[in-house]
N, C-alpha and C. Protein backbone atom coordinates (compact mmCIF):
# COMPACT_ATOMS: atom_id res chain seq x y z
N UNK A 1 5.40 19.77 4.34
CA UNK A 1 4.48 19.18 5.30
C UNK A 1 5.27 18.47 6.40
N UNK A 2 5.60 18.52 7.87
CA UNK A 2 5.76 17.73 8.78
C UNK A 2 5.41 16.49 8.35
N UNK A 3 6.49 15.90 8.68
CA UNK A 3 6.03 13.94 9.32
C UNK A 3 5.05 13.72 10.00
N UNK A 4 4.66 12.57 10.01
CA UNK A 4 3.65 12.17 11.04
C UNK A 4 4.01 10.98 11.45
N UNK A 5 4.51 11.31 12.66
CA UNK A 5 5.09 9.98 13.50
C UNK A 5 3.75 8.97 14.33
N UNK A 6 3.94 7.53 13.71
CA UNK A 6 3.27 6.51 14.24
C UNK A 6 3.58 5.97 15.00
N UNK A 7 2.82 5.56 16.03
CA UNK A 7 3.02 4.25 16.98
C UNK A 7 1.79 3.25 16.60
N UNK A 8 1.74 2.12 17.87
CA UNK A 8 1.47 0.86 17.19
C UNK A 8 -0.08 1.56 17.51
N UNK A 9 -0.57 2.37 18.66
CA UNK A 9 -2.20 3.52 18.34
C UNK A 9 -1.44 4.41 17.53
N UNK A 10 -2.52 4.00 16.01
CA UNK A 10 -1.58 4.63 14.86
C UNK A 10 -2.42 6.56 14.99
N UNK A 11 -3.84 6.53 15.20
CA UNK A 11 -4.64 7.61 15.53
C UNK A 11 -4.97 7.66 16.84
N UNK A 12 -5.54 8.67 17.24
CA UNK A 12 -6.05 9.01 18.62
C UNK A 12 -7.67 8.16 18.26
N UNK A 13 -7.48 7.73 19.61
CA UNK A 13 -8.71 6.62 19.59
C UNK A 13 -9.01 5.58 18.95
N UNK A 14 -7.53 4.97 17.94
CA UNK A 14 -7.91 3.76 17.17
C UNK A 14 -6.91 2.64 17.57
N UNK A 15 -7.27 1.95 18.54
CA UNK A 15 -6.48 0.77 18.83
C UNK A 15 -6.44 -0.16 18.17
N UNK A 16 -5.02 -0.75 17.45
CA UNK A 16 -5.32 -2.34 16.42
C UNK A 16 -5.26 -3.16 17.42
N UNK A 17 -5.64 -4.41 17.19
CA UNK A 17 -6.16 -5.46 17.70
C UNK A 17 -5.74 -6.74 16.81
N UNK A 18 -4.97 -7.50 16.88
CA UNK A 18 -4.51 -8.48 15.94
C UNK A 18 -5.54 -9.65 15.85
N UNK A 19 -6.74 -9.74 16.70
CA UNK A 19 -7.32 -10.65 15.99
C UNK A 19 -7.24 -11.77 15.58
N UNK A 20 -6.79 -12.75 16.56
CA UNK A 20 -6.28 -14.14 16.22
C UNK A 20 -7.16 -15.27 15.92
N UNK A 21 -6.57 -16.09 14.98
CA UNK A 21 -7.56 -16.78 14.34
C UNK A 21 -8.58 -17.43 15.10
N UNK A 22 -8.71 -17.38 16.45
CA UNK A 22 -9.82 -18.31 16.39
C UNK A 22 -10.89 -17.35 16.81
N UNK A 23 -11.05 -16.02 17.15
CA UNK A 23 -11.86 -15.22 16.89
C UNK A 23 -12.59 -14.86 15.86
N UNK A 24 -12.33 -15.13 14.53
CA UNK A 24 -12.99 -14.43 13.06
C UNK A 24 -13.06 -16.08 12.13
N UNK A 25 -13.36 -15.49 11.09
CA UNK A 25 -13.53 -16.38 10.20
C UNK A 25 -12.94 -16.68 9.20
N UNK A 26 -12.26 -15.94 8.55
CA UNK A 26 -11.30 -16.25 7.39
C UNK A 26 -9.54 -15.00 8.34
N UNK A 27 -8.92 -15.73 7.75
CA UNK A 27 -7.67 -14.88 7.67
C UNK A 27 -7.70 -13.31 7.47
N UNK A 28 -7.81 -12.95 5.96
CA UNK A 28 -8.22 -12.26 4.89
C UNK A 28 -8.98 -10.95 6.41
N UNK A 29 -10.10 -11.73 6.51
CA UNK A 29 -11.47 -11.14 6.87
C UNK A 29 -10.44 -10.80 8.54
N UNK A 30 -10.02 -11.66 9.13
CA UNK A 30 -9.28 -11.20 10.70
C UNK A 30 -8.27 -9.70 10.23
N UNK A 31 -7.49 -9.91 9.26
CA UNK A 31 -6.37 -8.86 8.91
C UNK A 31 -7.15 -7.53 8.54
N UNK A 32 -8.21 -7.89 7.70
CA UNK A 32 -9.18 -6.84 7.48
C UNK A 32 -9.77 -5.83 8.56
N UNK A 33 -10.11 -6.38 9.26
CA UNK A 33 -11.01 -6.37 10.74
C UNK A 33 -9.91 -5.36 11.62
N UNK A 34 -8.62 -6.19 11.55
CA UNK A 34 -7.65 -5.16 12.52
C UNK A 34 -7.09 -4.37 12.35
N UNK A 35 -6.67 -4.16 10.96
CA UNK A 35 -6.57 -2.80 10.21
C UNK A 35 -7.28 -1.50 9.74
N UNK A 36 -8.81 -2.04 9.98
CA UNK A 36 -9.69 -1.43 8.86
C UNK A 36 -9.62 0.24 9.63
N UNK A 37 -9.15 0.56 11.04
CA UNK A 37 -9.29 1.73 11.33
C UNK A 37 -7.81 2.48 10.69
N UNK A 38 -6.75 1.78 10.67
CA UNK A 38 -5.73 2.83 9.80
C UNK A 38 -5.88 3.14 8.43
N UNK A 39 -6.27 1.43 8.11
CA UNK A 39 -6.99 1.27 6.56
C UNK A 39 -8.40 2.75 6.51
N UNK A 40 -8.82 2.57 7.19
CA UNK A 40 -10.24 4.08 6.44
C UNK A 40 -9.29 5.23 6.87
N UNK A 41 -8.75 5.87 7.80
CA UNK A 41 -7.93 6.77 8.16
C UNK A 41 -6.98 7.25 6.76
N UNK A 42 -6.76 6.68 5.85
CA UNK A 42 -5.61 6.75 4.98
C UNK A 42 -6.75 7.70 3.91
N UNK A 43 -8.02 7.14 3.72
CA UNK A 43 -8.57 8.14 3.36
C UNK A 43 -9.03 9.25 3.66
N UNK A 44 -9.29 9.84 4.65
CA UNK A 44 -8.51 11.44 4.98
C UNK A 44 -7.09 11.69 4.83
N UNK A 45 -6.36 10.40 4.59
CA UNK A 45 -4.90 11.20 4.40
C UNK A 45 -4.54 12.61 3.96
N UNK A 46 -3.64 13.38 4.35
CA UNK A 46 -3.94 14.97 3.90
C UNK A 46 -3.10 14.73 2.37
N UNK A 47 -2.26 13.84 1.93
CA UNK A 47 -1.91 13.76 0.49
C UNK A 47 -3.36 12.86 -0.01
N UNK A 48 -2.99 11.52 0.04
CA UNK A 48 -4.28 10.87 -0.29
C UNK A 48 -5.40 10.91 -0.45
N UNK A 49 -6.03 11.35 0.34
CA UNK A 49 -7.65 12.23 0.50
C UNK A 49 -7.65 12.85 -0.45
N UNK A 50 -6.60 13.29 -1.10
CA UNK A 50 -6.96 14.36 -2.39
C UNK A 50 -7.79 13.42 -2.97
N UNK A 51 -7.33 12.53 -4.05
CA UNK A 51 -7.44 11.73 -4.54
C UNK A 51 -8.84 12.15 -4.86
N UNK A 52 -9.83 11.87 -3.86
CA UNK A 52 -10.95 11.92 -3.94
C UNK A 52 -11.55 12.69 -4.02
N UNK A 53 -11.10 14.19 -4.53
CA UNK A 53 -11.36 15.56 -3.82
C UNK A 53 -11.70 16.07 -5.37
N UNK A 54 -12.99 16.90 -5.75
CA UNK A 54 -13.26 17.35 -7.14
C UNK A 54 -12.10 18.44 -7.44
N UNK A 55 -11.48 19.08 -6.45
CA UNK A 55 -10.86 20.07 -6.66
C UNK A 55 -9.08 19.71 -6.64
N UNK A 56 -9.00 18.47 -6.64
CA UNK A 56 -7.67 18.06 -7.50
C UNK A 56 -6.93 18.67 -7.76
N UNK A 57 -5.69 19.02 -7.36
CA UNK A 57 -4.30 19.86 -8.59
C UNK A 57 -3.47 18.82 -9.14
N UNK A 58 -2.77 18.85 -9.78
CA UNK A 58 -2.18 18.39 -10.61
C UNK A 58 -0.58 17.70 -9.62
N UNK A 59 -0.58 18.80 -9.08
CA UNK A 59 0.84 18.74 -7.93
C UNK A 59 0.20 17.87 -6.81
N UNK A 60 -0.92 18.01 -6.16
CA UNK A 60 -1.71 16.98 -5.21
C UNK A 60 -1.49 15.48 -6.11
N UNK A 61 -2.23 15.71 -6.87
CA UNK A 61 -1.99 14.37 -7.67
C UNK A 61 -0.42 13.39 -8.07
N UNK A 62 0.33 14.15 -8.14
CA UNK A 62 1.49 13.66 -8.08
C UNK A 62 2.30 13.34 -6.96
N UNK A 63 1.96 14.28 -5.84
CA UNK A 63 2.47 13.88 -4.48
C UNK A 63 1.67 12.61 -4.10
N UNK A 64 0.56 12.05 -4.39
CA UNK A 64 -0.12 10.87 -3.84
C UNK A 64 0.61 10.06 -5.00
N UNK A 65 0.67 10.04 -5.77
CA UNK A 65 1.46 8.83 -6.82
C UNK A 65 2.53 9.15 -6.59
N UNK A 66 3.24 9.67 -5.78
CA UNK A 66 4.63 9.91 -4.84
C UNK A 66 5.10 8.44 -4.12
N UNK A 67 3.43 8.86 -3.21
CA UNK A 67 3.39 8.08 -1.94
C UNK A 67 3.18 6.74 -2.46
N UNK A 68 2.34 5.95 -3.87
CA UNK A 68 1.97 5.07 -4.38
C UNK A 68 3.45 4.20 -4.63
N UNK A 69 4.48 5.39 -5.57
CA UNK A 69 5.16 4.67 -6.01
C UNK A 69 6.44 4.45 -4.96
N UNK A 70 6.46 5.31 -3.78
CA UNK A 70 7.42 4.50 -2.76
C UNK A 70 7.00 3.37 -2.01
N UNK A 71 5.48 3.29 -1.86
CA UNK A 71 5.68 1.82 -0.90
C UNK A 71 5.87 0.68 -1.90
N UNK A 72 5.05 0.95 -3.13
CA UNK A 72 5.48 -0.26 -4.33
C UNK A 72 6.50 -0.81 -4.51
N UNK A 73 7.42 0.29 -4.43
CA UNK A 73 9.03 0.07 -4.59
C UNK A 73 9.74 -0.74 -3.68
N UNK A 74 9.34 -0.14 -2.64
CA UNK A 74 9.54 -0.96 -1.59
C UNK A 74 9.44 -2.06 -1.26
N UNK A 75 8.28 -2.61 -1.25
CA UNK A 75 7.50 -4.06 -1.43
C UNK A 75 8.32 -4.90 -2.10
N UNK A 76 8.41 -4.43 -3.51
CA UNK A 76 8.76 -4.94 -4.63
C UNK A 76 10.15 -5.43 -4.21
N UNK A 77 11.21 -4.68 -3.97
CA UNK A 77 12.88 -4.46 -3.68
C UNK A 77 12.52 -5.30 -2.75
N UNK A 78 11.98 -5.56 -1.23
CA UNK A 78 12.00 -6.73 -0.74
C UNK A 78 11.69 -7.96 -1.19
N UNK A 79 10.39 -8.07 -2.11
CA UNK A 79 10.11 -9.78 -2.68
C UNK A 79 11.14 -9.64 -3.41
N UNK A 80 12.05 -9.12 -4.40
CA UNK A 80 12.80 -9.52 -5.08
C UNK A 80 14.27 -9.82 -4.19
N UNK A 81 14.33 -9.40 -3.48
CA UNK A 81 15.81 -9.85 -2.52
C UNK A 81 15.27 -11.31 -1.97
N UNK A 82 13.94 -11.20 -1.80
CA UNK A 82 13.80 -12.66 -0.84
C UNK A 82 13.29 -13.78 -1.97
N UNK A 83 13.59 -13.44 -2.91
CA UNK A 83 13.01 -14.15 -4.37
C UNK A 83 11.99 -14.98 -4.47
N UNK A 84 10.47 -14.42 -3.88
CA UNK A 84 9.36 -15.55 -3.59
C UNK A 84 8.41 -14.63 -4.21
N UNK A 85 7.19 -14.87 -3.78
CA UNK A 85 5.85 -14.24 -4.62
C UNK A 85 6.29 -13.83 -5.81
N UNK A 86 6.45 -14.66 -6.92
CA UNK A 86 6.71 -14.00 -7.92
C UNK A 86 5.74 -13.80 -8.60
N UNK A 87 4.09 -14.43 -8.20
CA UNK A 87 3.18 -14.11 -9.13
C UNK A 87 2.39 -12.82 -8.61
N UNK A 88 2.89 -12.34 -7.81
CA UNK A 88 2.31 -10.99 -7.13
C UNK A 88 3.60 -9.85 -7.06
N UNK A 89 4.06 -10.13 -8.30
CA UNK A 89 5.51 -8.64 -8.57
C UNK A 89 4.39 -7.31 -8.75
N UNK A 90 5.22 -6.48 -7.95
CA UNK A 90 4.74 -4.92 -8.43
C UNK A 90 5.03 -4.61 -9.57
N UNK A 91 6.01 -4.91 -10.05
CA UNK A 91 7.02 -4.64 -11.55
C UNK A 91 6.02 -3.42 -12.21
N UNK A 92 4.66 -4.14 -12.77
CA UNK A 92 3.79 -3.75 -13.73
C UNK A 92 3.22 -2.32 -12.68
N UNK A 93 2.74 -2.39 -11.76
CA UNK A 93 2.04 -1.12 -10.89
C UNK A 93 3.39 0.10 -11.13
N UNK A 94 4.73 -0.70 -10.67
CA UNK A 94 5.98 0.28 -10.33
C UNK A 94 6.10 0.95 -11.82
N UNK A 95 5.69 -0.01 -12.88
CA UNK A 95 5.86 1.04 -14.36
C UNK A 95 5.10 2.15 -14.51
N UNK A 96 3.87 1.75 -13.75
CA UNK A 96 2.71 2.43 -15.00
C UNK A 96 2.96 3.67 -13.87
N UNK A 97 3.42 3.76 -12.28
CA UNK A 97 3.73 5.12 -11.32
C UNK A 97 4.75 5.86 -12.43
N UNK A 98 5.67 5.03 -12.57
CA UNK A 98 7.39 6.07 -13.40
C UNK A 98 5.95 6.99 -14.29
N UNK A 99 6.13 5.73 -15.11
CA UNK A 99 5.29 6.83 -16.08
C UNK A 99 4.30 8.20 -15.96
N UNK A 100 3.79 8.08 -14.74
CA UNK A 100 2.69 9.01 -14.71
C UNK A 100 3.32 9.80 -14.03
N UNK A 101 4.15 9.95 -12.96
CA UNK A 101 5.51 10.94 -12.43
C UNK A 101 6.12 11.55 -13.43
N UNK A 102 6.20 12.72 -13.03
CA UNK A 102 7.26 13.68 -13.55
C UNK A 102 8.36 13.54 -13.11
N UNK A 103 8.51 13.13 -11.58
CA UNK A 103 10.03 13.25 -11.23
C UNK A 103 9.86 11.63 -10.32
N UNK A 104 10.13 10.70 -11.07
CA UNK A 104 9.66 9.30 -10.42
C UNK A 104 10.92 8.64 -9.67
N UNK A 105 11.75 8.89 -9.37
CA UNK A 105 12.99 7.98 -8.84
C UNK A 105 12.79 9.02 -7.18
N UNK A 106 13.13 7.90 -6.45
CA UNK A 106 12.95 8.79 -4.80
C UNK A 106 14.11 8.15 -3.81
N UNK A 107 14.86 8.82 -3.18
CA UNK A 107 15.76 8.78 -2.64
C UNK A 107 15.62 8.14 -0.85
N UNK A 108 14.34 8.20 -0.56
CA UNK A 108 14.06 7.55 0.77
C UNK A 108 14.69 6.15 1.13
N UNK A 109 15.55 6.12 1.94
CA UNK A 109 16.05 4.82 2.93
C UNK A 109 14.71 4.37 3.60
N UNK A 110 14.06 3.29 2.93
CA UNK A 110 12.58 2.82 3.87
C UNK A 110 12.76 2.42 4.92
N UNK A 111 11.70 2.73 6.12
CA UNK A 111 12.06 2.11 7.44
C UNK A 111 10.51 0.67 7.20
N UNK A 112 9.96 0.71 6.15
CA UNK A 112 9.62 -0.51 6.16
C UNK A 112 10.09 -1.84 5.88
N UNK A 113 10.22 -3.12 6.54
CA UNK A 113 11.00 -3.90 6.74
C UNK A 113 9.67 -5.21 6.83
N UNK A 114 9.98 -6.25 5.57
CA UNK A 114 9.34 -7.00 5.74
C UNK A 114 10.14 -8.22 6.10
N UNK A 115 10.06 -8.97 6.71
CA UNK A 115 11.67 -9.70 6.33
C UNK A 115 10.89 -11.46 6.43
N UNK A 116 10.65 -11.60 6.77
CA UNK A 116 9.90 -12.93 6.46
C UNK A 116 8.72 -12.69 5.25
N UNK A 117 9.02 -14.36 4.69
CA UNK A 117 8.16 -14.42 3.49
C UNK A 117 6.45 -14.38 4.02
N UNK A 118 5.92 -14.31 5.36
CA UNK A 118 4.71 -14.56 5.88
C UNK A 118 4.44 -12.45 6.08
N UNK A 119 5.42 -11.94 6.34
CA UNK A 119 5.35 -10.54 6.66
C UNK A 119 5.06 -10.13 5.33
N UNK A 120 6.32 -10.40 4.25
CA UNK A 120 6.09 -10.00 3.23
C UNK A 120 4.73 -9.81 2.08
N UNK A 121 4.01 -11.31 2.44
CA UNK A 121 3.04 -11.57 1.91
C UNK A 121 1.79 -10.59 2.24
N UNK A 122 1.91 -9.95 3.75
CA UNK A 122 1.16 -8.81 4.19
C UNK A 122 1.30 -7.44 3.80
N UNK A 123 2.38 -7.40 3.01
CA UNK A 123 2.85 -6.17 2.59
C UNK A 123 2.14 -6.65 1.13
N UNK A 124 2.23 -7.73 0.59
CA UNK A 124 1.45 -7.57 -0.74
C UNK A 124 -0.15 -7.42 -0.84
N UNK A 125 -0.63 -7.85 0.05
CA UNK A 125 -1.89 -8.03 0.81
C UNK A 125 -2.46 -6.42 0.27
N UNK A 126 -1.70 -5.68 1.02
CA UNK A 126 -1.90 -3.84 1.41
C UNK A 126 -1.86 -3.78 -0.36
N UNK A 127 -0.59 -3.97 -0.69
CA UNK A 127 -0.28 -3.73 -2.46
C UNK A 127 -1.50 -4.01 -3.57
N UNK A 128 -1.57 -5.35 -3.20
CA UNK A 128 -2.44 -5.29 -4.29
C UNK A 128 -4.04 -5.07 -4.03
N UNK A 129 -4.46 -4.99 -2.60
CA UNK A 129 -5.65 -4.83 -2.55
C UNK A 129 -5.85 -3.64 -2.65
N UNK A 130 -5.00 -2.37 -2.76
CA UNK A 130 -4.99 -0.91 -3.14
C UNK A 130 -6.11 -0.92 -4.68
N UNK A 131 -5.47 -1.57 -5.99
CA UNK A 131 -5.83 -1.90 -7.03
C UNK A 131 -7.60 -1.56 -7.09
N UNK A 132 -8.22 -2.21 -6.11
CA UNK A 132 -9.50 -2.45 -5.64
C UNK A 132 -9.60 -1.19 -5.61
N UNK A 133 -9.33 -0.57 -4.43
CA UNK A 133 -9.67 0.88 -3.91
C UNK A 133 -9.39 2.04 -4.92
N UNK A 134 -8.63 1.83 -6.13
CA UNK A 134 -8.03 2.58 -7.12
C UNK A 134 -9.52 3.31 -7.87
N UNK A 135 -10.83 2.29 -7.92
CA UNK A 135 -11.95 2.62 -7.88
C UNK A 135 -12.61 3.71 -7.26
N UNK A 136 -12.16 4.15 -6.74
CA UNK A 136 -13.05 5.44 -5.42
C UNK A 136 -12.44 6.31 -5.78
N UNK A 137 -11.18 6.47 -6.50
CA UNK A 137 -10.87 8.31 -6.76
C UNK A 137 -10.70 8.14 -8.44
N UNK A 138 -10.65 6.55 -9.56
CA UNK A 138 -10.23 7.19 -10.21
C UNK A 138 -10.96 7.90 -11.39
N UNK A 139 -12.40 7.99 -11.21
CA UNK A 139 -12.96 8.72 -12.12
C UNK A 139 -13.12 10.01 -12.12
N UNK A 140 -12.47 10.71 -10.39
CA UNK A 140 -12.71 11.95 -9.89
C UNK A 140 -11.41 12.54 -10.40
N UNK A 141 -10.42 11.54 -10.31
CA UNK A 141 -9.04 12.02 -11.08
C UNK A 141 -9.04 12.27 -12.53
N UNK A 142 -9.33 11.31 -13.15
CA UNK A 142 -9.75 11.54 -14.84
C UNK A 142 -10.47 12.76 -15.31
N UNK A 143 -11.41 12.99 -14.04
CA UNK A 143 -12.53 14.14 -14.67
C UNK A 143 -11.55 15.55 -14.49
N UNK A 144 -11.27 15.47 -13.10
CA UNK A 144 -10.28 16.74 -13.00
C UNK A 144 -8.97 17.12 -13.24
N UNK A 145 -8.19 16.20 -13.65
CA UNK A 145 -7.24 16.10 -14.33
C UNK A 145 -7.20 15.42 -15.77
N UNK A 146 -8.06 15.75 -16.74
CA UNK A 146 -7.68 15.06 -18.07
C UNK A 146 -6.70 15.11 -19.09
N UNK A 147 -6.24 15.62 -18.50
CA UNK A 147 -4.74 15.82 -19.27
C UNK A 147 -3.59 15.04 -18.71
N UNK A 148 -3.85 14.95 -17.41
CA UNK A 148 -2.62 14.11 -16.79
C UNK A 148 -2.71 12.29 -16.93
N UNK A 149 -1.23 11.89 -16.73
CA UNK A 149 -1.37 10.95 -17.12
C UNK A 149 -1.83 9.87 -16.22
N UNK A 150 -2.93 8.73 -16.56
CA UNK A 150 -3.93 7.69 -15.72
C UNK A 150 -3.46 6.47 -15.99
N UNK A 151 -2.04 5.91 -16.42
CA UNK A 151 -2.11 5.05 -16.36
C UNK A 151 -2.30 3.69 -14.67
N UNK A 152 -1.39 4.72 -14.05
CA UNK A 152 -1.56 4.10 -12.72
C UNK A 152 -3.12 3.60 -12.32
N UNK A 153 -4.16 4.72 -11.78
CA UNK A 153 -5.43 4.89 -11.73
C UNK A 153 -5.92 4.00 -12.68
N UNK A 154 -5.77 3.74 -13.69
CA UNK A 154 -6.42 2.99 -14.68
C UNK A 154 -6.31 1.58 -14.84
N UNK A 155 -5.04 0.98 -14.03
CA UNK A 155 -5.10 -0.56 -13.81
C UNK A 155 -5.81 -1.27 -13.18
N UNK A 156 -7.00 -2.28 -13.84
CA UNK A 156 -7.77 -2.59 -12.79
C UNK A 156 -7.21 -3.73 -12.18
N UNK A 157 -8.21 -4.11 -10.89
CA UNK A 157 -7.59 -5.41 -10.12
C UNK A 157 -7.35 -6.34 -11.00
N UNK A 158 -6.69 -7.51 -10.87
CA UNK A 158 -6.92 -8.67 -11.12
C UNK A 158 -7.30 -9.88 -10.27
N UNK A 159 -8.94 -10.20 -10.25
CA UNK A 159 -9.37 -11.12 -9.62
C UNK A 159 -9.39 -12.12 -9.29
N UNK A 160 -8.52 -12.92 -10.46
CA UNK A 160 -7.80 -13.95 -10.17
C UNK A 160 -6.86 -13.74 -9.50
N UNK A 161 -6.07 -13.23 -9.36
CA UNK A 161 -5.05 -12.89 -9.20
C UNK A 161 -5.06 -12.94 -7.43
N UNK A 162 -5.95 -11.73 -7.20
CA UNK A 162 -6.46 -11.84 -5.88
C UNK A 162 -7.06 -12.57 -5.05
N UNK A 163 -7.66 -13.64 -5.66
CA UNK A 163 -8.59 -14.82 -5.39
C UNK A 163 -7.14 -15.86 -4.95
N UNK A 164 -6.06 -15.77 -5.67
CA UNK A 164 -5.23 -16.99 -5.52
C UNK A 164 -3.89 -15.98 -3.87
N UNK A 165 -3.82 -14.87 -4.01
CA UNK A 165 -3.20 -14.32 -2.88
C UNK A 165 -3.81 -14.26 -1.70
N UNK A 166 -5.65 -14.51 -1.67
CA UNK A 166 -5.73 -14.52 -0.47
C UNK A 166 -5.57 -15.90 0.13
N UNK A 167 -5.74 -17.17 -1.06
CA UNK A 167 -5.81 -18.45 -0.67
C UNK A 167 -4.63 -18.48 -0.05
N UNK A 168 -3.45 -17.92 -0.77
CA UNK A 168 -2.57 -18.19 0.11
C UNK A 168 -2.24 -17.69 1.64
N UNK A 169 -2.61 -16.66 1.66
CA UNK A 169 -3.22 -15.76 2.90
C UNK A 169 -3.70 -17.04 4.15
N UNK A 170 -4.67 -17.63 3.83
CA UNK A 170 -5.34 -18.52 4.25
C UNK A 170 -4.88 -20.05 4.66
N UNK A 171 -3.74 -20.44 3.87
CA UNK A 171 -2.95 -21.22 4.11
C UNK A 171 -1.72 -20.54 4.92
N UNK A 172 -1.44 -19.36 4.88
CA UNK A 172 0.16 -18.93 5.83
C UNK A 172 -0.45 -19.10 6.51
N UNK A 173 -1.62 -18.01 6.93
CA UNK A 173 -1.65 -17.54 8.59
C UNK A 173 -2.35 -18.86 9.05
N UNK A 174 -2.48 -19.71 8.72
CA UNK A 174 -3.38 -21.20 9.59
C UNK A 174 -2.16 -21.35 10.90
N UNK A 175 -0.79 -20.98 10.71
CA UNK A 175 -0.14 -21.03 12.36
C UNK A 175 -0.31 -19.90 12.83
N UNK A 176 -0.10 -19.68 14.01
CA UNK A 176 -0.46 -18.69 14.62
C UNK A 176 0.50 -17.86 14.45
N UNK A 177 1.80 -18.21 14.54
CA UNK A 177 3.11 -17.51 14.35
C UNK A 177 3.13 -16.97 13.07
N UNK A 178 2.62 -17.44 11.96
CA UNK A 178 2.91 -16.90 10.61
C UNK A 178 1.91 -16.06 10.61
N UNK A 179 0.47 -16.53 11.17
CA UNK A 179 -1.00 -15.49 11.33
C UNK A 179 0.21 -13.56 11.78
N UNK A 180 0.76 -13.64 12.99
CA UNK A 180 1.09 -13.15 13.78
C UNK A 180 2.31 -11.76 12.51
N UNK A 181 2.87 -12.64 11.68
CA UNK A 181 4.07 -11.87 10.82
C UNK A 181 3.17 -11.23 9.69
N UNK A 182 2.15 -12.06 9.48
CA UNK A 182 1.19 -11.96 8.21
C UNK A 182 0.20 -10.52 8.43
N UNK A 183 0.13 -10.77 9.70
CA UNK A 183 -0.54 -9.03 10.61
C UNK A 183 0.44 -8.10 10.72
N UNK A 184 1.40 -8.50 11.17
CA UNK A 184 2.88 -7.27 10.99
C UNK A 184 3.32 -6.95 10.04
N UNK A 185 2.90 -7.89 8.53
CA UNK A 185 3.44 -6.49 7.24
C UNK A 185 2.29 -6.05 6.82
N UNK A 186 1.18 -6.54 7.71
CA UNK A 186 0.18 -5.73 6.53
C UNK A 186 0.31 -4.15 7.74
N UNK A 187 0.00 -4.30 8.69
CA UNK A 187 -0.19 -3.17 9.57
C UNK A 187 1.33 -2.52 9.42
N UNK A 188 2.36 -2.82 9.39
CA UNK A 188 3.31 -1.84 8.90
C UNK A 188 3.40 -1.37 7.63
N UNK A 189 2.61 -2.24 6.43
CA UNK A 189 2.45 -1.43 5.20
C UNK A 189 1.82 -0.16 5.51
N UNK A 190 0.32 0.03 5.86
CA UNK A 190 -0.20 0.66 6.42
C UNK A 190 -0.20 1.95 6.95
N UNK A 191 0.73 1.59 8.00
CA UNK A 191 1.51 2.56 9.05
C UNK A 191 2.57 3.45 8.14
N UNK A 192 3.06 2.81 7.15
CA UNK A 192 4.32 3.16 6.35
C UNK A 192 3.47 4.34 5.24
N UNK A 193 2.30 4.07 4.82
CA UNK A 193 1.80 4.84 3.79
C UNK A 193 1.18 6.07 4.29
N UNK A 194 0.73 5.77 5.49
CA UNK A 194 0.49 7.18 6.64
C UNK A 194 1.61 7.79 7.50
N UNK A 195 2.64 7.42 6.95
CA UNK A 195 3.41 7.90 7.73
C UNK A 195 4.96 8.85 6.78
N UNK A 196 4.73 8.83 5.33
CA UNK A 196 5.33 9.20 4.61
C UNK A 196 5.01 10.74 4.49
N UNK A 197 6.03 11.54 4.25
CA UNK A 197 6.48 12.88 4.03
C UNK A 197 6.72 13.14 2.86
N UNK A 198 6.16 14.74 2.36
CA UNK A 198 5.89 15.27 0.75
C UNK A 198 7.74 15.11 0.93
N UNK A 199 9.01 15.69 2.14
CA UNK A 199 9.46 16.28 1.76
C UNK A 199 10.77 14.75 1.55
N UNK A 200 10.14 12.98 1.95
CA UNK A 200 10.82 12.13 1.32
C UNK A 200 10.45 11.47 -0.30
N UNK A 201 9.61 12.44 -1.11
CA UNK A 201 9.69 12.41 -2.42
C UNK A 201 10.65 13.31 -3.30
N UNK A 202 11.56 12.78 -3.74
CA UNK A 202 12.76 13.55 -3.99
C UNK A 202 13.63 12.84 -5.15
N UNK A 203 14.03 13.08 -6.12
CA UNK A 203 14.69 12.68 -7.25
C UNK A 203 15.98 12.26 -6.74
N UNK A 204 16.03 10.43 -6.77
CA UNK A 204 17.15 9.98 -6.94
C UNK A 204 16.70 8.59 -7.32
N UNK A 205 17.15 7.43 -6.83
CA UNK A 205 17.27 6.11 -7.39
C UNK A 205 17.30 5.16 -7.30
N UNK A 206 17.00 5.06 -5.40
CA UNK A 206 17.09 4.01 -4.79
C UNK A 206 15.59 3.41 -4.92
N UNK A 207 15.43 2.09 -4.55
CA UNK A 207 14.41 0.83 -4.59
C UNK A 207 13.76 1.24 -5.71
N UNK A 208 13.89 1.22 -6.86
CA UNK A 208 13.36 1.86 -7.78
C UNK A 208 13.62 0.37 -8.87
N UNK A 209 12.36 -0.47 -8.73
CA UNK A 209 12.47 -2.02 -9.29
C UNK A 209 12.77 -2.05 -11.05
């Protein structure tokens, strides 16, 4: 499959809009708001979209838990270099991907880059609010693939969990400057998961938590 090269108009006709706090009402709800057109776009993704698709293969299915388990990795390999959010580790998501991969170690040099702990926190934002959305394909996956393995698909959110990441959400972005980094990892998570190639899933070993 070709790449699909992004700019900051990630689709034709969908301009983000960062949405600064004193326009919206919660944080959470502003980041929501300015993403939500790459955010629904990801579901037509031409890997992703499977997901949801009755007619499922087995190889579709693994190329999207491809794409699952490189941005995880990713994420993850950054909070752990910057040694913060530790109550929002991928660790547990990054296991239950190995496992359900056949060929789980991937050799991609990420061009996602979170580098502040306010960016980073936007990249977990994307991470764990996936969990949520894990709901919309995974009973279509179970049904058409019952043989393959669900552990990924099968983790549900944790609401606490999420309840205490957006508070914090809510406390970063209250400056405008951190609002501002807190929009730049979530929209480059984003950008990063639509923008990945079948042909950078590939057996090797890097960011692999």
């Amino acid at each position: 499959m070709p790449g699909r090269r992004l700019s900051r108009v990630v689709f034709p006709g969908l301009q983000l809009v960062k949405n600064h706090p004193q326009t919206q009402t919660t944080i959470r709800s502003r980041i929501a708001l300015a993403t939500r057109d790459i955010h629904d776009a990801l579901h037509k993704d031409p890997v992703l979209g499977k997901l949801l698709e009755p007619s499922v293969t087995l190889d579709q299915y693994q190329h999207a838990l491809g794409h699952f388990l490189m941005f995880y990795s990713v994420v993850e390999h950054q909070r752990r270099l910057m040694g913060i959010w530790s109550e929002y580790s991928l660790s547990d998501d990054c296991a239950a991907l190995r496992c359900d991969l056949r060929a789980p170690r991937l050799s991609q040099e990420s061009k996602l880059r979170l580098e502040t702990p306010s960016a980073l926190l936007g990249g977990l934002y994307v991470a764990c609010g996936a969990a949520f959305g894990r709901s919309q394909f995974r009973a279509n996956v179970e049904k058409a693939l019952p043989g393959a393995r669900h552990s990924f698909v099968q983790r549900r959110p944790d609401k606490s969990l999420w309840a205490s990441l957006v508070s914090d959400m809510e406390k970063t972005g209250a400056a405008p400057a951190e609002y501002d980094q807190l929009f730049d990892g979530a929209n480059r998570s984003f950008e990063f998961m639509a923008g990945l190639k079948l042909e950078e899933l590939v057996i090797a070993g890097q960011h692999a938590p």
